[in-house]
C-alpha atoms as a PDB file:
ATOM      1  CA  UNK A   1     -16.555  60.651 -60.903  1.00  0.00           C
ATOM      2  CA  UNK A   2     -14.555  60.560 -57.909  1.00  0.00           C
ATOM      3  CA  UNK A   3     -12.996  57.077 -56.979  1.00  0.00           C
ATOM      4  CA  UNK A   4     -13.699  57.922 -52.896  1.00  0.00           C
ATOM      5  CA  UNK A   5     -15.496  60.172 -50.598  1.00  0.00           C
ATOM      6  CA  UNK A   6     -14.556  60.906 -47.247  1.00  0.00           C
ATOM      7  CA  UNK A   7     -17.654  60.929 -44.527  1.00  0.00           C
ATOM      8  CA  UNK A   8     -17.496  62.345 -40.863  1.00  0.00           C
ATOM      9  CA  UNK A   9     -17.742  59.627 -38.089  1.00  0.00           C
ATOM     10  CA  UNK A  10     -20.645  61.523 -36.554  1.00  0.00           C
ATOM     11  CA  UNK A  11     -22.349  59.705 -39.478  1.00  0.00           C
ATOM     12  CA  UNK A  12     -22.000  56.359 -38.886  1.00  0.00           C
ATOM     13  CA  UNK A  13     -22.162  56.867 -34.812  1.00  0.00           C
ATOM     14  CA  UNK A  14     -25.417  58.596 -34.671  1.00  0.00           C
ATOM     15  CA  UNK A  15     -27.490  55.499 -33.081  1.00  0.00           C
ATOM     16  CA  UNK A  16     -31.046  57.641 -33.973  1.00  0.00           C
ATOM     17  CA  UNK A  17     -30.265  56.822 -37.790  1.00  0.00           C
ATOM     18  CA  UNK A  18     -31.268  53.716 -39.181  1.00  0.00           C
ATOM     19  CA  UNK A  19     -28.697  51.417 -41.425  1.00  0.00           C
ATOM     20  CA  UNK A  20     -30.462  52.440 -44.030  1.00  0.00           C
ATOM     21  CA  UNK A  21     -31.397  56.439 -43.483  1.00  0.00           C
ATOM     22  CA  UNK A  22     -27.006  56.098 -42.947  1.00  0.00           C
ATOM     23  CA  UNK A  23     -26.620  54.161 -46.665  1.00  0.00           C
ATOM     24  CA  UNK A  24     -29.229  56.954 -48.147  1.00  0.00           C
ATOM     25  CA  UNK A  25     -27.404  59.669 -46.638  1.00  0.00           C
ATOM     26  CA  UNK A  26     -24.041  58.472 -47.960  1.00  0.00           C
ATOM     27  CA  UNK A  27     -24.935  57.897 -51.339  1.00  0.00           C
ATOM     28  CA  UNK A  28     -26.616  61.167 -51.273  1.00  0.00           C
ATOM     29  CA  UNK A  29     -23.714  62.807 -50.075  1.00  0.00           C
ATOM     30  CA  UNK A  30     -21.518  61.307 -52.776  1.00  0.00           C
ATOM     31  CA  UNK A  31     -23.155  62.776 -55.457  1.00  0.00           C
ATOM     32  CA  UNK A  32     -21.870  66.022 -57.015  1.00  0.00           C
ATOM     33  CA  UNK A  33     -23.577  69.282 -56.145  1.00  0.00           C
ATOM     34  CA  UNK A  34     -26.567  70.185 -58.183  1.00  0.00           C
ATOM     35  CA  UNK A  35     -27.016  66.213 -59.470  1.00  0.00           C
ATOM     36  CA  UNK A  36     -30.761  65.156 -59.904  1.00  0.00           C
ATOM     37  CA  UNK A  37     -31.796  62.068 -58.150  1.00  0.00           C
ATOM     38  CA  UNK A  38     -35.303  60.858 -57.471  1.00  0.00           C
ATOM     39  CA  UNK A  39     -36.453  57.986 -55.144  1.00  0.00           C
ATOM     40  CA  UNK A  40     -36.485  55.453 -57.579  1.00  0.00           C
ATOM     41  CA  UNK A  41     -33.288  56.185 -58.951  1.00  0.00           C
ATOM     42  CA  UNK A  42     -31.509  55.622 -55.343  1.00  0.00           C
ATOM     43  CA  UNK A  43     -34.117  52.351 -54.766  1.00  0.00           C
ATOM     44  CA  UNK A  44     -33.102  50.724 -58.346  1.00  0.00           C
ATOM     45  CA  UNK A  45     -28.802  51.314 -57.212  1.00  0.00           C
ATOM     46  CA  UNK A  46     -29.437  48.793 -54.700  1.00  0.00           C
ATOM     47  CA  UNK A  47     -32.375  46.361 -53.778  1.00  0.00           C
ATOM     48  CA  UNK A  48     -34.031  48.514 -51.773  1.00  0.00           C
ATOM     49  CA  UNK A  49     -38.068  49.300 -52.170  1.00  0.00           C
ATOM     50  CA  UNK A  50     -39.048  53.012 -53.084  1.00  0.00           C
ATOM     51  CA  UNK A  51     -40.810  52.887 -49.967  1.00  0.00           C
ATOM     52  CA  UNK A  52     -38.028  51.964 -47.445  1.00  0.00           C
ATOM     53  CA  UNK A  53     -36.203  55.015 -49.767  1.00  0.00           C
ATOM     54  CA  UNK A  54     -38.480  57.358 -48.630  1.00  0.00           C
ATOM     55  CA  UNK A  55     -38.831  56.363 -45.122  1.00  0.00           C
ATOM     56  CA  UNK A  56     -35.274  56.822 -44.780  1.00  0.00           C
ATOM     57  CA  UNK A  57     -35.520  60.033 -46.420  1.00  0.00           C
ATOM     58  CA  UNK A  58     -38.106  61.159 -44.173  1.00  0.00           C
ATOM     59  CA  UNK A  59     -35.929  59.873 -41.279  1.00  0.00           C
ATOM     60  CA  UNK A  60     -32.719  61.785 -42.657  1.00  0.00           C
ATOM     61  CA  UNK A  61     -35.071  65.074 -42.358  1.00  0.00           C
ATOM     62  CA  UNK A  62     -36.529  64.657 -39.156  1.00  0.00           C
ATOM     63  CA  UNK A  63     -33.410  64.472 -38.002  1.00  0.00           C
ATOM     64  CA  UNK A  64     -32.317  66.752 -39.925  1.00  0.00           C
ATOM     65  CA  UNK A  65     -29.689  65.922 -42.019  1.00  0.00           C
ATOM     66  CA  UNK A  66     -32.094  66.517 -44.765  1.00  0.00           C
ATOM     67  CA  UNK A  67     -33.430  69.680 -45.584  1.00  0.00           C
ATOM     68  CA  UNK A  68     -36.136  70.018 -48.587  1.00  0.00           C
ATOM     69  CA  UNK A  69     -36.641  73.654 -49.822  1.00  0.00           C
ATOM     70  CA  UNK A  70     -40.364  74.074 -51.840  1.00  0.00           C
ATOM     71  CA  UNK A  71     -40.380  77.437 -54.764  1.00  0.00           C
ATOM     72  CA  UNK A  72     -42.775  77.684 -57.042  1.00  0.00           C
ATOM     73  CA  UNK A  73     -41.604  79.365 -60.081  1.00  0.00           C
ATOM     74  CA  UNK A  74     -43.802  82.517 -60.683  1.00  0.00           C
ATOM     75  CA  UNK A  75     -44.318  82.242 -64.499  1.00  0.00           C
ATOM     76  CA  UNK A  76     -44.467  77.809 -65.272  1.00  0.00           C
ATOM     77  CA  UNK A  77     -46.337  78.159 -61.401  1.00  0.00           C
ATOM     78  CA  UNK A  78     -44.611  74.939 -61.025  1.00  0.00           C
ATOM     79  CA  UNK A  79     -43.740  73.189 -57.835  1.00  0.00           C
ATOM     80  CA  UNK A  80     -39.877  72.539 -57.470  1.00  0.00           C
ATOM     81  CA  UNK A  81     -37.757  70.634 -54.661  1.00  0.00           C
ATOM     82  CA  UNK A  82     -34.030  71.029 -53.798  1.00  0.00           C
ATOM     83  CA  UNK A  83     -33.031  68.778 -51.494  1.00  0.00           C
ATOM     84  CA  UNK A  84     -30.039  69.708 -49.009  1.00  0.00           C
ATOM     85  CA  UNK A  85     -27.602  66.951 -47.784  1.00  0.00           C
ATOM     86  CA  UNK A  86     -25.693  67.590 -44.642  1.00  0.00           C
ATOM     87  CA  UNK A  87     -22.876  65.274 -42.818  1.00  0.00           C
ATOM     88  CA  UNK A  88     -24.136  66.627 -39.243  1.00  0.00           C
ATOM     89  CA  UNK A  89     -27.528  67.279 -38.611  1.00  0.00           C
ATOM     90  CA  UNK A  90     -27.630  71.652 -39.418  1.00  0.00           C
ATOM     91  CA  UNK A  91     -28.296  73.885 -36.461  1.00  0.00           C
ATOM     92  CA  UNK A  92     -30.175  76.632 -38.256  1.00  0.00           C
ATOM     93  CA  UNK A  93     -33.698  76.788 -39.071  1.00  0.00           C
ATOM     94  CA  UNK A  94     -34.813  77.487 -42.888  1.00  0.00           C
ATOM     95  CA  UNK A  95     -36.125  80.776 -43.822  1.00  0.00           C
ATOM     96  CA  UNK A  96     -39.711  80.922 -43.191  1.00  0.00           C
ATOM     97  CA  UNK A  97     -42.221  79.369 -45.725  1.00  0.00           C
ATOM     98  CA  UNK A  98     -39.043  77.446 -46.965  1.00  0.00           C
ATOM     99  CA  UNK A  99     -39.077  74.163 -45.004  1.00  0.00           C
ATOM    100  CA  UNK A 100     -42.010  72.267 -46.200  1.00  0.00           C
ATOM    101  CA  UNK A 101     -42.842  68.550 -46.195  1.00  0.00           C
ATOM    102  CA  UNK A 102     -44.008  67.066 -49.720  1.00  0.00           C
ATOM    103  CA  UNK A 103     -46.518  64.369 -49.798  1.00  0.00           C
ATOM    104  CA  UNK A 104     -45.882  61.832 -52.545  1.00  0.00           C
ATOM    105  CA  UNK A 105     -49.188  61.252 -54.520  1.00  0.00           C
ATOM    106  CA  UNK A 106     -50.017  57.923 -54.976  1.00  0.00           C
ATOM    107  CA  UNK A 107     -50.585  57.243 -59.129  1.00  0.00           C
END
């Protein structure tokens, strides 16, 4: 693991992010490519709720430095999400069908 990360100043100076949308999206950003993370696992790093985790979440995609691509793999016909991380919010629109908002079901 890397002992730094460097982070644009766009980052910290965009006053529509929240303190903590900005903490997600740094962690997030720290992380190698391809690493699996889910909302508890970023909640239980610090003493944040899984709730405020995904509110900053959703915050980091509607303003989209978040983008979460849906497939469904034809032969399991499971549901998978990729989540991509960006250090300015991207300019182009996903593919269509690709951009979709998932729901967390309550247990």
């Amino acid at each position: 693991m890397r002992a730094f990360a460097a982070l644009a100043k766009t980052l910290s100076r965009d006053r529509r992010l929240s303190w903590g949308a900005v903490g997600v999206l740094a962690y997030l950003l720290c992380l190698p490519n391809g690493c699996w993370v889910t909302e508890r696992i970023i909640a239980e790093r610090r003493r944040e709720g899984c709730m405020s985790v995904v509110a900053s979440l959703r915050e980091l995609e509607e303003r989209r430095y978040l983008r979460r691509v849906v497939s469904r793999d034809p032969v399991t016909r499971r549901y998978s999400t990729v989540c991509e991380v960006f250090e300015r919010p991207y300019e182009s629109a996903a593919p269509a069908g690709e951009m979709q908002k998932v729901r967390l079901v309550a247990a």
